[in-house]
PDB file of N, CA and C in Angstrom:
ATOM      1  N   UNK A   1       0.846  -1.183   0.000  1.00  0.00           N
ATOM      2  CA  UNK A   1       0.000   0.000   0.000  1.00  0.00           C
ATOM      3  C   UNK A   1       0.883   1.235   0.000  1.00  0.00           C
ATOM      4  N   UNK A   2       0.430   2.282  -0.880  1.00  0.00           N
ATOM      5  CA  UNK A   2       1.378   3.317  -1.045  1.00  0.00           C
ATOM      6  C   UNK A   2       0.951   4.445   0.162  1.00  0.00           C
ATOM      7  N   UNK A   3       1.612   5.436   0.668  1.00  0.00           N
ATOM      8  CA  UNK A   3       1.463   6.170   1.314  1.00  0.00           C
ATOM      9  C   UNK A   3       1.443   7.553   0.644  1.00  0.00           C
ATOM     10  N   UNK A   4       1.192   8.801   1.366  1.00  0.00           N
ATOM     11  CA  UNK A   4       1.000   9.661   0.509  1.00  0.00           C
ATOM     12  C   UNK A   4       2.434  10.547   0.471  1.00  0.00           C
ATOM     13  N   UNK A   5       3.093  11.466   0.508  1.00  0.00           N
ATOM     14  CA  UNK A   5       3.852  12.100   0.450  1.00  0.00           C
ATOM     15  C   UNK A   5       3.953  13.259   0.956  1.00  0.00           C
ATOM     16  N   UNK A   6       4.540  13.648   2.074  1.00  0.00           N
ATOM     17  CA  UNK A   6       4.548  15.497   2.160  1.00  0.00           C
ATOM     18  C   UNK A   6       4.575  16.584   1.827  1.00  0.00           C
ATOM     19  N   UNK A   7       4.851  16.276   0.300  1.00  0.00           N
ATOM     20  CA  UNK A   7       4.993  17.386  -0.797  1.00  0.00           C
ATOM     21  C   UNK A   7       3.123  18.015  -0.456  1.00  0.00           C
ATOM     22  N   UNK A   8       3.618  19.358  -0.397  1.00  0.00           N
ATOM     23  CA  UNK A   8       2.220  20.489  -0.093  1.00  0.00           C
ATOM     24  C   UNK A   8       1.109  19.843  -1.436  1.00  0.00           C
ATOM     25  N   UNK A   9       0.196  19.417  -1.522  1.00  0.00           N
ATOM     26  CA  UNK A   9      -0.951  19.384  -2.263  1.00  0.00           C
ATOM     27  C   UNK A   9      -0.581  20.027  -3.946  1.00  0.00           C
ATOM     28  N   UNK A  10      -0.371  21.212  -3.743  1.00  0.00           N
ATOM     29  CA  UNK A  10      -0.896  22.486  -4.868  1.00  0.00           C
ATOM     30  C   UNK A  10       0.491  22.005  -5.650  1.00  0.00           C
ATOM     31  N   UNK A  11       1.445  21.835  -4.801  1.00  0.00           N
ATOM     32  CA  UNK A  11       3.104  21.776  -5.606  1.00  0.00           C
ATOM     33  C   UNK A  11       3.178  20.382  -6.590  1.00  0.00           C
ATOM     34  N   UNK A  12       2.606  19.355  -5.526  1.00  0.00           N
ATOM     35  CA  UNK A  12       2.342  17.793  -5.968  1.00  0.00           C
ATOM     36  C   UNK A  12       1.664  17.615  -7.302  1.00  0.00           C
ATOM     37  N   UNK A  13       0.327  18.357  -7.066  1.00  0.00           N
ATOM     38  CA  UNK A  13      -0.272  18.531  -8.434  1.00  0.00           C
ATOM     39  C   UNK A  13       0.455  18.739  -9.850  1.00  0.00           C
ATOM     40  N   UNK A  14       1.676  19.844  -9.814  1.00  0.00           N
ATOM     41  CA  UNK A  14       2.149  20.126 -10.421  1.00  0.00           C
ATOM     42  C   UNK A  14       3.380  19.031 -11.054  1.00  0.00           C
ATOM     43  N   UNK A  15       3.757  18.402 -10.244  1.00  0.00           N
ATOM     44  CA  UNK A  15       5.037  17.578 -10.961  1.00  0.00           C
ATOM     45  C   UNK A  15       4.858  16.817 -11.754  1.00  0.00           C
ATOM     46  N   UNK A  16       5.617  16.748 -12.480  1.00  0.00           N
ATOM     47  CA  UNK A  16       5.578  15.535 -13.818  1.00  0.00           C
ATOM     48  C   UNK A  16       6.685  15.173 -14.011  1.00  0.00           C
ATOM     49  N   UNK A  17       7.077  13.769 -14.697  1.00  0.00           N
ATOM     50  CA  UNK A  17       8.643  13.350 -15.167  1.00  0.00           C
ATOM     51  C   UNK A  17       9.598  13.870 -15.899  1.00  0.00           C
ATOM     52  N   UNK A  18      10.171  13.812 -15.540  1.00  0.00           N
ATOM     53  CA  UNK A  18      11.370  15.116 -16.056  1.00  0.00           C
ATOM     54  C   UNK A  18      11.233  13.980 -17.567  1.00  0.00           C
ATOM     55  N   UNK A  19      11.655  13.060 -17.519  1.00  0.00           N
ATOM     56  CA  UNK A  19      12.291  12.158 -18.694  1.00  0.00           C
ATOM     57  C   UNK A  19      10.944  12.621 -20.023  1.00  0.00           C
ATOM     58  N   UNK A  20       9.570  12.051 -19.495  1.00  0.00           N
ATOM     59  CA  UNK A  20       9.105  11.862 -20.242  1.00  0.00           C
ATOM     60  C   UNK A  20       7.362  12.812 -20.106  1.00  0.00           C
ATOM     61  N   UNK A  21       7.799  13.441 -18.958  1.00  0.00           N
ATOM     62  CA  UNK A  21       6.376  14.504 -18.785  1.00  0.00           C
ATOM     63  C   UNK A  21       5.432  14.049 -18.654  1.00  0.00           C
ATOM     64  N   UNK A  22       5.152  12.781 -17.968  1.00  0.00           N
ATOM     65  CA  UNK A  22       3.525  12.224 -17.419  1.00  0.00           C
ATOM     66  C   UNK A  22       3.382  12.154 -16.483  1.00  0.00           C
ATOM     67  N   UNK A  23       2.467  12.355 -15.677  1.00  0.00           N
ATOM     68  CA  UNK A  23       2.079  12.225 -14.305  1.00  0.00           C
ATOM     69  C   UNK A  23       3.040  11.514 -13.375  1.00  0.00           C
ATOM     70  N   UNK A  24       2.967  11.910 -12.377  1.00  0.00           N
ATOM     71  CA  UNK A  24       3.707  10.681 -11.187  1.00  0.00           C
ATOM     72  C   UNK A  24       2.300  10.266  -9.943  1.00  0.00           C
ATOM     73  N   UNK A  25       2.821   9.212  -9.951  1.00  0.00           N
ATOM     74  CA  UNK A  25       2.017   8.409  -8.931  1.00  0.00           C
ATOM     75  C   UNK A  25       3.058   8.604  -7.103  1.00  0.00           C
ATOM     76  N   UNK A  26       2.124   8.322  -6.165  1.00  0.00           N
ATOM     77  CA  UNK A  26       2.966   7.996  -5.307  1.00  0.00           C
ATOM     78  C   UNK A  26       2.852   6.782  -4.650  1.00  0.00           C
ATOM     79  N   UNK A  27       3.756   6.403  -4.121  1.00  0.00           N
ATOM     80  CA  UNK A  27       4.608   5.147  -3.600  1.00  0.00           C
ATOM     81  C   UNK A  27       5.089   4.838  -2.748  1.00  0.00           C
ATOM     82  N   UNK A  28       5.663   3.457  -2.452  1.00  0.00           N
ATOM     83  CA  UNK A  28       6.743   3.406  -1.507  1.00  0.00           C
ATOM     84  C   UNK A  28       7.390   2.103  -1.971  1.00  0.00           C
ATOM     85  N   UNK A  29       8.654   2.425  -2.033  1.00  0.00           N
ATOM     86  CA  UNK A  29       9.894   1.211  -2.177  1.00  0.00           C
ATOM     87  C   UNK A  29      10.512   0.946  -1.272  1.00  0.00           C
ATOM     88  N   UNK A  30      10.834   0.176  -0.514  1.00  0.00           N
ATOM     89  CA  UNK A  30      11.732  -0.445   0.441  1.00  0.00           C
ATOM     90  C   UNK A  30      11.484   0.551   1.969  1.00  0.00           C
ATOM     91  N   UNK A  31      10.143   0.938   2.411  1.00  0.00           N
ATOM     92  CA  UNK A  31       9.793   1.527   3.195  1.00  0.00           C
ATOM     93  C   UNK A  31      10.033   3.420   2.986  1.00  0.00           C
ATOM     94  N   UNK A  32      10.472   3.681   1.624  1.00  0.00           N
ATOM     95  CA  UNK A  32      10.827   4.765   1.403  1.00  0.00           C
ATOM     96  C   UNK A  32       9.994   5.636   0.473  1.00  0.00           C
ATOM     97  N   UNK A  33       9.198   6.806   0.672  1.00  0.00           N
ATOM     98  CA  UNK A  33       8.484   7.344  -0.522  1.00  0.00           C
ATOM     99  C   UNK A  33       9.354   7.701  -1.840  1.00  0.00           C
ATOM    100  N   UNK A  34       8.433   7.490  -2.673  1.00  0.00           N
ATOM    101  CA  UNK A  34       8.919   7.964  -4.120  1.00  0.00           C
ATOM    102  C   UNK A  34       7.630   8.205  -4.835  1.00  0.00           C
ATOM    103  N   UNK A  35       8.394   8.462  -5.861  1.00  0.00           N
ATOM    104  CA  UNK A  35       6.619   8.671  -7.397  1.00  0.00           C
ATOM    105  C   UNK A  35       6.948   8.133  -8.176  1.00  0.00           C
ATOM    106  N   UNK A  36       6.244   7.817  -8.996  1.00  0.00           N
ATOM    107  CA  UNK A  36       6.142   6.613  -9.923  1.00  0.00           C
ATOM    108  C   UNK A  36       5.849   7.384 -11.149  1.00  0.00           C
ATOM    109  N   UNK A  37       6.540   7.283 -12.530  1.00  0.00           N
ATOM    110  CA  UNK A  37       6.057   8.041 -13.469  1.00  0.00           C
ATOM    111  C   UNK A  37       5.009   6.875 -14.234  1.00  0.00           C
ATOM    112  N   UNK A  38       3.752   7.553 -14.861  1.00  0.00           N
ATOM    113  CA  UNK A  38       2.250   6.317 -14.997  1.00  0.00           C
ATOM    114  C   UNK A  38       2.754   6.002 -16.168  1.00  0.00           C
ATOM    115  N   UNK A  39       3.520   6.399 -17.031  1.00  0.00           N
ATOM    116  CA  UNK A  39       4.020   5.742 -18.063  1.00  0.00           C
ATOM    117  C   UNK A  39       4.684   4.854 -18.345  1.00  0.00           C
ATOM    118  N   UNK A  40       3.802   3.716 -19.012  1.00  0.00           N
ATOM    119  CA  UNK A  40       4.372   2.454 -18.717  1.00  0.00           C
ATOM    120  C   UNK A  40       5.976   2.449 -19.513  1.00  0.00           C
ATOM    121  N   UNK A  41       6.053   3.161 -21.162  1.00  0.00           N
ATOM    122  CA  UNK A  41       6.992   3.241 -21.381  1.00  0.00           C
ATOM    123  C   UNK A  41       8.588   3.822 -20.886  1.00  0.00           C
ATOM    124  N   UNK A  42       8.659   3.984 -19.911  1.00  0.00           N
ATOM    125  CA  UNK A  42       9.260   5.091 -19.115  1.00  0.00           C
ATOM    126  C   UNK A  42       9.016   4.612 -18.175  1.00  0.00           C
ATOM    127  N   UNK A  43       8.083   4.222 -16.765  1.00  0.00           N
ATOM    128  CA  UNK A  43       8.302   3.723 -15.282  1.00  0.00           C
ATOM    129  C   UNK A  43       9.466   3.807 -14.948  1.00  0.00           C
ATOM    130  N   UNK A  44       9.581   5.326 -14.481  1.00  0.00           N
ATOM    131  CA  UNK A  44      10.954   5.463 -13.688  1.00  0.00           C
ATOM    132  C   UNK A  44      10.134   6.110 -12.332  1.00  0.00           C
ATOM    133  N   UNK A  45      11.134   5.732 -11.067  1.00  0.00           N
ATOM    134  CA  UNK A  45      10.347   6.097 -10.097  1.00  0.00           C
ATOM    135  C   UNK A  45      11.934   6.726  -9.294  1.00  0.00           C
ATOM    136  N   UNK A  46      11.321   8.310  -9.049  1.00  0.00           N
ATOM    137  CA  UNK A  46      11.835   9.631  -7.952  1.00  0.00           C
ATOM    138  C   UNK A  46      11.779   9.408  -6.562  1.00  0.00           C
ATOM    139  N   UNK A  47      13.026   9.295  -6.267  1.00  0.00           N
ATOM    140  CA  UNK A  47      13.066   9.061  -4.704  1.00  0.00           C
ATOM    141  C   UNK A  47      12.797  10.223  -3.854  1.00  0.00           C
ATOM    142  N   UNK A  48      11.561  10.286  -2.623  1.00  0.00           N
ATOM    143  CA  UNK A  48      11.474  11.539  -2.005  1.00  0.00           C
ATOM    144  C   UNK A  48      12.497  11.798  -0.567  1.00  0.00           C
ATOM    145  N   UNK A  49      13.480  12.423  -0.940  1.00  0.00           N
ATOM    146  CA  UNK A  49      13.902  12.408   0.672  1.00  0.00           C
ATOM    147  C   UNK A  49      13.813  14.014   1.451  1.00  0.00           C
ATOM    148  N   UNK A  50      13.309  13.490   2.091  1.00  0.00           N
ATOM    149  CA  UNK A  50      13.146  14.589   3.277  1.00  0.00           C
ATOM    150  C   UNK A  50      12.190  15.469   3.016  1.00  0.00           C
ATOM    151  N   UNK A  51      11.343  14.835   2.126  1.00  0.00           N
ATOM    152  CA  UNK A  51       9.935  15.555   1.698  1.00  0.00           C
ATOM    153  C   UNK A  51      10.112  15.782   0.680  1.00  0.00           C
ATOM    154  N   UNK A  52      11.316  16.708   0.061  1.00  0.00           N
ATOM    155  CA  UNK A  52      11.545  16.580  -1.068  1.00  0.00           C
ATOM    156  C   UNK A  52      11.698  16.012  -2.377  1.00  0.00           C
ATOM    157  N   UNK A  53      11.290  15.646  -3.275  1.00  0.00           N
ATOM    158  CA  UNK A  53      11.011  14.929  -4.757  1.00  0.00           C
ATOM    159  C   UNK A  53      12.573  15.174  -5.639  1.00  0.00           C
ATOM    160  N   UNK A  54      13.402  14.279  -5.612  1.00  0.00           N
ATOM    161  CA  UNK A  54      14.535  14.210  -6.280  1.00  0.00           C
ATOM    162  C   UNK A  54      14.195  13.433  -7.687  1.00  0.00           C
ATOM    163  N   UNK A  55      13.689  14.923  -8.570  1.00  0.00           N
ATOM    164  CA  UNK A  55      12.934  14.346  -9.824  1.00  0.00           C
ATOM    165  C   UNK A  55      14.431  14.953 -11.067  1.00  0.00           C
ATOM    166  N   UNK A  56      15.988  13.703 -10.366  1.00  0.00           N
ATOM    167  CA  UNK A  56      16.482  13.426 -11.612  1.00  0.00           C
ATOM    168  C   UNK A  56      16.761  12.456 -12.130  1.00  0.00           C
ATOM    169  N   UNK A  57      16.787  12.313 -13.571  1.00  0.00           N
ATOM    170  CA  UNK A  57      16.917  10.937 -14.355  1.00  0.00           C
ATOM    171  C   UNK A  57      17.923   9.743 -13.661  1.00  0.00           C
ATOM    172  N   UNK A  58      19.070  10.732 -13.777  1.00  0.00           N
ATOM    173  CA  UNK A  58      20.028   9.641 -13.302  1.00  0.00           C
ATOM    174  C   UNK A  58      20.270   9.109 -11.827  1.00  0.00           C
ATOM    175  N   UNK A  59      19.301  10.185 -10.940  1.00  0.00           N
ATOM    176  CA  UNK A  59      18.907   9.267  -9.371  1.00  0.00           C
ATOM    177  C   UNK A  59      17.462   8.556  -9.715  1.00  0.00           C
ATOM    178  N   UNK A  60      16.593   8.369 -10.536  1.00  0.00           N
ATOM    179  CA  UNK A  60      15.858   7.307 -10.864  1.00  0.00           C
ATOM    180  C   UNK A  60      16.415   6.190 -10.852  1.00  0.00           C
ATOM    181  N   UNK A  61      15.362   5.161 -10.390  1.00  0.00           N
ATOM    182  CA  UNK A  61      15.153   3.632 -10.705  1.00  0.00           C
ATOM    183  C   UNK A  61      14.286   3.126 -11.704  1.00  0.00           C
ATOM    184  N   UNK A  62      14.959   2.046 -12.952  1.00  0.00           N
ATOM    185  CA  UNK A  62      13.670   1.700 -13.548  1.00  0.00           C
ATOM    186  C   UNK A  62      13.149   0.884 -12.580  1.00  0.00           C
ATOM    187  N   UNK A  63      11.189   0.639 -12.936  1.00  0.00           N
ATOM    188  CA  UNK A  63      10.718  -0.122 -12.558  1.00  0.00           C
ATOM    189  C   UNK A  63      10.047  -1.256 -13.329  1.00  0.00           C
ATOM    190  N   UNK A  64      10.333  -1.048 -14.619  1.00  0.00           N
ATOM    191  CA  UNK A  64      10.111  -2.173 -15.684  1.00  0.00           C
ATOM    192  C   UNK A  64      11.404  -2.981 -16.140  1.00  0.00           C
TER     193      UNK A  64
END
């Protein structure tokens, strides 16, 4: 079950994947939040630390 994220509401709304510009989902991997980009071609998922959304490519994980 995913949890939600601390990112403020209004800001959250706003993010999208840097790589490929589709929505992000939120998550959790290994007890840790992240977002999930909904694109299946692309499923790269942004690790959040410290509330913050570290939305870059090369600190992504694929998830496909």
């Amino acid at each position: 079950m995913s949890e939600p994220t601390t990112i403020t509401p209004w800001v959250r709304e706003l993010l999208r994947c840097p790589n490929c510009l589709a929505e992000l989902r939120d998550d959790v991997h290994d007890g840790a939040p992240e977002l999930v980009c909904t694109n299946d071609d692309c499923a790269r998922a942004y690790p959040v630390e410290d509330g913050i959304p570290v939305l870059l490519i090369d600190k992504a994980r694929p998830t496909a």
